[in-house]
N, C-alpha and C. Protein backbone atom coordinates (compact mmCIF):
# COMPACT_ATOMS: atom_id res chain seq x y z
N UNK A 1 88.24 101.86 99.98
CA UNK A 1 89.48 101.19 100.32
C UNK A 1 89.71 100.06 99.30
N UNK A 2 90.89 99.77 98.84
CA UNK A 2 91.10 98.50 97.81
C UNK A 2 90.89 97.64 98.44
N UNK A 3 90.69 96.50 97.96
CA UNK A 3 90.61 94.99 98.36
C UNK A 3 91.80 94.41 96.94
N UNK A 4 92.15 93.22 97.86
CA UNK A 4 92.87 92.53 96.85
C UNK A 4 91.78 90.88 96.36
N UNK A 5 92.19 90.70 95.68
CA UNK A 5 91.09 89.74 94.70
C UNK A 5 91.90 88.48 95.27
N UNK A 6 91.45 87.83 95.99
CA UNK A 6 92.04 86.20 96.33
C UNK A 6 92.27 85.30 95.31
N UNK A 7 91.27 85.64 94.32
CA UNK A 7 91.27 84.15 92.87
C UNK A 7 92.62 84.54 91.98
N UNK A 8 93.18 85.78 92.28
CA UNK A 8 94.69 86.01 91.09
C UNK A 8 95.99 86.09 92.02
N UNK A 9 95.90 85.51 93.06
CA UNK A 9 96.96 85.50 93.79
C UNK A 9 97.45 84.00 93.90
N UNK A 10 98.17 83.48 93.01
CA UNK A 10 98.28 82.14 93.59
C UNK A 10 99.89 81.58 94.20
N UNK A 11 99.74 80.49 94.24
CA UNK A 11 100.92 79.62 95.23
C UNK A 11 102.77 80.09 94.11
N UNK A 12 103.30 80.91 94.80
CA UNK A 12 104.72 80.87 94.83
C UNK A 12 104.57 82.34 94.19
N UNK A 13 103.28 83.30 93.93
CA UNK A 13 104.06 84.94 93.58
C UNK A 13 104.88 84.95 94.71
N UNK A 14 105.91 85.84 94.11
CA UNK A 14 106.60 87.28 95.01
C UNK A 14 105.64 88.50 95.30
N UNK A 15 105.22 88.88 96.33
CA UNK A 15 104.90 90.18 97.00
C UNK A 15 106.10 91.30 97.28
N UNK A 16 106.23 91.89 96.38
CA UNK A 16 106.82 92.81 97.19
C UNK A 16 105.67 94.60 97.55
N UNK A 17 106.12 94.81 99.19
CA UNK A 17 105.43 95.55 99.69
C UNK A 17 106.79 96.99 99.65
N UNK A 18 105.80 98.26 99.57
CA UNK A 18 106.66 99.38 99.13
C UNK A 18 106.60 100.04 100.40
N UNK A 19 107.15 100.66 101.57
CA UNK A 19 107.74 100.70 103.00
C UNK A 19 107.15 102.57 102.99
N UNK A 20 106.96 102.91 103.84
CA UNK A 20 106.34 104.74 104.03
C UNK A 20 107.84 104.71 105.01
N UNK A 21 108.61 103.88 105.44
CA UNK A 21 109.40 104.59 106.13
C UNK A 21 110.88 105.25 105.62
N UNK A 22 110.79 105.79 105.47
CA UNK A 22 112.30 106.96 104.54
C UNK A 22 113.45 106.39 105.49
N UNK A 23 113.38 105.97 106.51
CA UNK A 23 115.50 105.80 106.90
C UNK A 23 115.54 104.58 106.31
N UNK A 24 114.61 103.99 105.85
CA UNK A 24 114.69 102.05 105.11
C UNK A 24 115.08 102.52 103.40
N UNK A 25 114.02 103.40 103.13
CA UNK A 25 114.68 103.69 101.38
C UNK A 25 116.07 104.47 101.20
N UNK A 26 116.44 105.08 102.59
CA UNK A 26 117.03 105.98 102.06
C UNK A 26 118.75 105.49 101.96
N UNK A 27 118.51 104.54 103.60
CA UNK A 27 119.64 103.53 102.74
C UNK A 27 119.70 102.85 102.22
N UNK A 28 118.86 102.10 101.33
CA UNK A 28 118.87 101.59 100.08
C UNK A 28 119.08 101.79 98.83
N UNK A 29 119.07 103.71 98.95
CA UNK A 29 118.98 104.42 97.97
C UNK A 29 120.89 104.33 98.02
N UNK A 30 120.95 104.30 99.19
CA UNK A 30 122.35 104.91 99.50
C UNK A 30 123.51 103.65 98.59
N UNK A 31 122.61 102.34 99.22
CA UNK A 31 123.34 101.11 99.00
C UNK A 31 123.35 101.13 97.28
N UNK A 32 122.85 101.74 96.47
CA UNK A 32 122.55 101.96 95.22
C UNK A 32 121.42 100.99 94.43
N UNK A 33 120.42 100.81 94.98
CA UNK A 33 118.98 100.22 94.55
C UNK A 33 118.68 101.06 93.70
N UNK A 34 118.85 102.42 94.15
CA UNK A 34 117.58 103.64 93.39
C UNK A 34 116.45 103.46 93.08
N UNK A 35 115.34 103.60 92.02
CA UNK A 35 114.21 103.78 91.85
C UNK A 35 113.32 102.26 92.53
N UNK A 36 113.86 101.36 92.84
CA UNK A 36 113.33 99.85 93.20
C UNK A 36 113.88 100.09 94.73
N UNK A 37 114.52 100.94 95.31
CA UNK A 37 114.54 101.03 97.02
C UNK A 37 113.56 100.85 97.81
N UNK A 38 112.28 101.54 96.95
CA UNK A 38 110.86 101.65 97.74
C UNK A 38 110.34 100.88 97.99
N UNK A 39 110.99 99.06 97.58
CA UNK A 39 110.06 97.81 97.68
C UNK A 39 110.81 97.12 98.89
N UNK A 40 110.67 97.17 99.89
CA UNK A 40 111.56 96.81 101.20
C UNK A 40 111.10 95.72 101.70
N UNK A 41 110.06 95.15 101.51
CA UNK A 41 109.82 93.87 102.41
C UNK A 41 109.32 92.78 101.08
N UNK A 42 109.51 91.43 101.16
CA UNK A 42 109.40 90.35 100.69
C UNK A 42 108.38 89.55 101.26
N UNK A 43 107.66 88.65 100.47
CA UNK A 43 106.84 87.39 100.85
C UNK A 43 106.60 86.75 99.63
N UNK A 44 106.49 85.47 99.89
CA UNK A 44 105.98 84.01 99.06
C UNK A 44 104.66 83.86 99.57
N UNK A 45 103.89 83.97 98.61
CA UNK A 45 102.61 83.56 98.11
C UNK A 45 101.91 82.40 98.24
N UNK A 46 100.98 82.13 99.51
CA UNK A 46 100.98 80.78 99.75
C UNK A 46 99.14 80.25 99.00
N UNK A 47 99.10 81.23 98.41
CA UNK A 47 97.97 81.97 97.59
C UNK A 47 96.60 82.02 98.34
N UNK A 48 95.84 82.91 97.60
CA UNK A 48 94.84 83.74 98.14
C UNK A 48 95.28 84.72 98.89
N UNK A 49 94.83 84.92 99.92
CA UNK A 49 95.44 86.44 100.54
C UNK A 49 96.33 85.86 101.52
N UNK A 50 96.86 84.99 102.12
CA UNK A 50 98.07 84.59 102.87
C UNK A 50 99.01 84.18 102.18
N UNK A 51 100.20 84.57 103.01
CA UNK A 51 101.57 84.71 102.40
C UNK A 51 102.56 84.45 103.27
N UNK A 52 103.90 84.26 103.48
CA UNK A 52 104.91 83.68 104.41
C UNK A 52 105.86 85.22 104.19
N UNK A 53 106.05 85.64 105.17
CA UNK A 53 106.96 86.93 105.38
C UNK A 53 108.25 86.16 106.10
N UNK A 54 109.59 86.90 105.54
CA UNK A 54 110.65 86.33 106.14
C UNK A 54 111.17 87.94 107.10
N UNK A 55 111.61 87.24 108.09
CA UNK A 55 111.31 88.61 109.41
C UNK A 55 112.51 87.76 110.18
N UNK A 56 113.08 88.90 111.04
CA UNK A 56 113.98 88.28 111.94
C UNK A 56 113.15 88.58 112.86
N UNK A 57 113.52 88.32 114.36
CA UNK A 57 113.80 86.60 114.13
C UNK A 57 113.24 85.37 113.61
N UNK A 58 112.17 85.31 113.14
CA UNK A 58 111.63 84.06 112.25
C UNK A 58 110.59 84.37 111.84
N UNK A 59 110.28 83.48 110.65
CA UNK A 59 109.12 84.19 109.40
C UNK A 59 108.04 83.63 110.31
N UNK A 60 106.66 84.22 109.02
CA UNK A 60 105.64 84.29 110.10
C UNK A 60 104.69 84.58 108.56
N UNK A 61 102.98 84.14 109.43
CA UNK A 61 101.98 84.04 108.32
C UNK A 61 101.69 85.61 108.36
N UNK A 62 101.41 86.04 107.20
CA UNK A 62 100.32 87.06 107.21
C UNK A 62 98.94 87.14 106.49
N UNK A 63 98.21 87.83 106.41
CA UNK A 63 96.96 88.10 105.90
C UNK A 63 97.53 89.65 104.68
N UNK A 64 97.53 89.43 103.94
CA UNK A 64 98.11 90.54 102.86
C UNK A 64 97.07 91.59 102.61
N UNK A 65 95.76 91.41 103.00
CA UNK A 65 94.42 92.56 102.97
C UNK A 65 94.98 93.28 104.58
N UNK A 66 95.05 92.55 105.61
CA UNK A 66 95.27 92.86 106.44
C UNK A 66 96.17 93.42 107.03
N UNK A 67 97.25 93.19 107.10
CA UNK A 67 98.81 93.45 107.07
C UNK A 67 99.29 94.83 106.29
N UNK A 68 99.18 94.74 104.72
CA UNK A 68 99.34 96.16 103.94
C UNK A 68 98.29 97.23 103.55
N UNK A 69 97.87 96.14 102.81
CA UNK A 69 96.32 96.62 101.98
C UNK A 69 95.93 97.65 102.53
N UNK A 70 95.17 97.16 103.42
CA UNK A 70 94.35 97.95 105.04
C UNK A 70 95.23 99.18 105.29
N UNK A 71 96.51 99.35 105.40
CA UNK A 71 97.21 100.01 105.78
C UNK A 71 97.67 100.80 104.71
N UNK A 72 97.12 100.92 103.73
CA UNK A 72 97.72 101.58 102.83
C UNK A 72 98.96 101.35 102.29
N UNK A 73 99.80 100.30 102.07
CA UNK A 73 100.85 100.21 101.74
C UNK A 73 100.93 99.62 100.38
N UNK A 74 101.73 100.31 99.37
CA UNK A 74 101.54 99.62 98.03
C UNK A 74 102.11 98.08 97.78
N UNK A 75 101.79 97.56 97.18
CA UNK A 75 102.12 96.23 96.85
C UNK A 75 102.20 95.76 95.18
N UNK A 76 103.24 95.26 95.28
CA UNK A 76 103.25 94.69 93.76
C UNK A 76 103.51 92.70 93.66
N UNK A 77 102.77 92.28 92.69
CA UNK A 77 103.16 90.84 92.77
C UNK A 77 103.88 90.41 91.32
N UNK A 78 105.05 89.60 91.88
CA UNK A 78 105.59 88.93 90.84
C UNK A 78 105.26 87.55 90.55
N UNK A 79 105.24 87.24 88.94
CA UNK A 79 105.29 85.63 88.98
C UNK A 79 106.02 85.73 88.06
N UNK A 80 106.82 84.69 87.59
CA UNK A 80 107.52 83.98 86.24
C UNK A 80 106.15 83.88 85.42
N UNK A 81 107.01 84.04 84.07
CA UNK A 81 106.38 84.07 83.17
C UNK A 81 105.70 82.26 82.88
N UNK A 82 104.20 81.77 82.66
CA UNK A 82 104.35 80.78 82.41
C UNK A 82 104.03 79.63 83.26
N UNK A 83 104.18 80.28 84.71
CA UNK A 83 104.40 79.71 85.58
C UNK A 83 103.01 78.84 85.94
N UNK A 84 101.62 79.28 85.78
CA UNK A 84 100.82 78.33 85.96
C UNK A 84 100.46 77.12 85.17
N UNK A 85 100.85 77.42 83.80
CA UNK A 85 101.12 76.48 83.02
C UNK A 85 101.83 75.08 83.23
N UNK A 86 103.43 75.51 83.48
CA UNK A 86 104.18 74.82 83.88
C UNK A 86 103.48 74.19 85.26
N UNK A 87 103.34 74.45 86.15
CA UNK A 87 102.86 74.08 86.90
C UNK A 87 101.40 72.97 87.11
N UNK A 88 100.82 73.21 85.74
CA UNK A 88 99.29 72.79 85.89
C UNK A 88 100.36 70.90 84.32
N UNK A 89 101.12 71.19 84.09
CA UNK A 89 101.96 70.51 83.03
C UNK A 89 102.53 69.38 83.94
N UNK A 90 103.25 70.08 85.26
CA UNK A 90 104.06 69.34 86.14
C UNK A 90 102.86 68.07 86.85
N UNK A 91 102.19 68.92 87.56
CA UNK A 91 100.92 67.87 88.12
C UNK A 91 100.39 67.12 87.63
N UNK A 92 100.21 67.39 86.47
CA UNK A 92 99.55 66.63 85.47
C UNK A 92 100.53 65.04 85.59
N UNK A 93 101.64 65.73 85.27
CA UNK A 93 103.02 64.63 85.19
C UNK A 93 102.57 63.57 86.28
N UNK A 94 102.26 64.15 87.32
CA UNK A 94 102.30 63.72 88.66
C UNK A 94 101.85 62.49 88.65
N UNK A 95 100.38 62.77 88.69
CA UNK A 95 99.12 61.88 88.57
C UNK A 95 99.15 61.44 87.42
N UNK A 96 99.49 60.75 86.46
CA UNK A 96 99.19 59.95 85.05
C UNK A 96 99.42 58.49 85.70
């Protein structure tokens, strides 16, 4: 079974998780997404393996080993390019 690696997940990726259920892609396909339909659910990266899912009626924590992983569901993570940099640049700012 995969495991996801906690030390390369950090604070503000995008998760997007890819959905097994076909009436969710298929109107997405419909809405004209096409080949990117298959990524149906969203979360912010609160890093390591928890993450903030936005859900109606109100978001909620998850465990991302637990939640997809486990379940077989594919997952892809986004970051900006740069972004820990900037980030490790900003703090820095912080504290001087």
């Amino acid at each position: 079974m995969p495991t996801l690696d906690p030390n390369k997940l950090k604070i503000g990726d995008v998760i997007l998780v890819a959905s097994r259920k076909v009436p969710v892609r298929k109107l997405q396909e419909k809405a004209g997404y096409g080949e990117s339909s298959k990524w149906t659910h969203v979360a912010g990266s609160l890093g390591g393996l928890t993450a903030i899912e936005a859900r109606l009626p109100r978001s909620r924590l998850i465990d991302l080993q637990k939640e997809y992983v486990d379940k077989g569901c594919r997952i892809k993570v986004m970051r900006r390019r740069g972004q820990a940099e900037m980030f490790y640049a900003f703090s820095g700012f912080l504290y001087q």
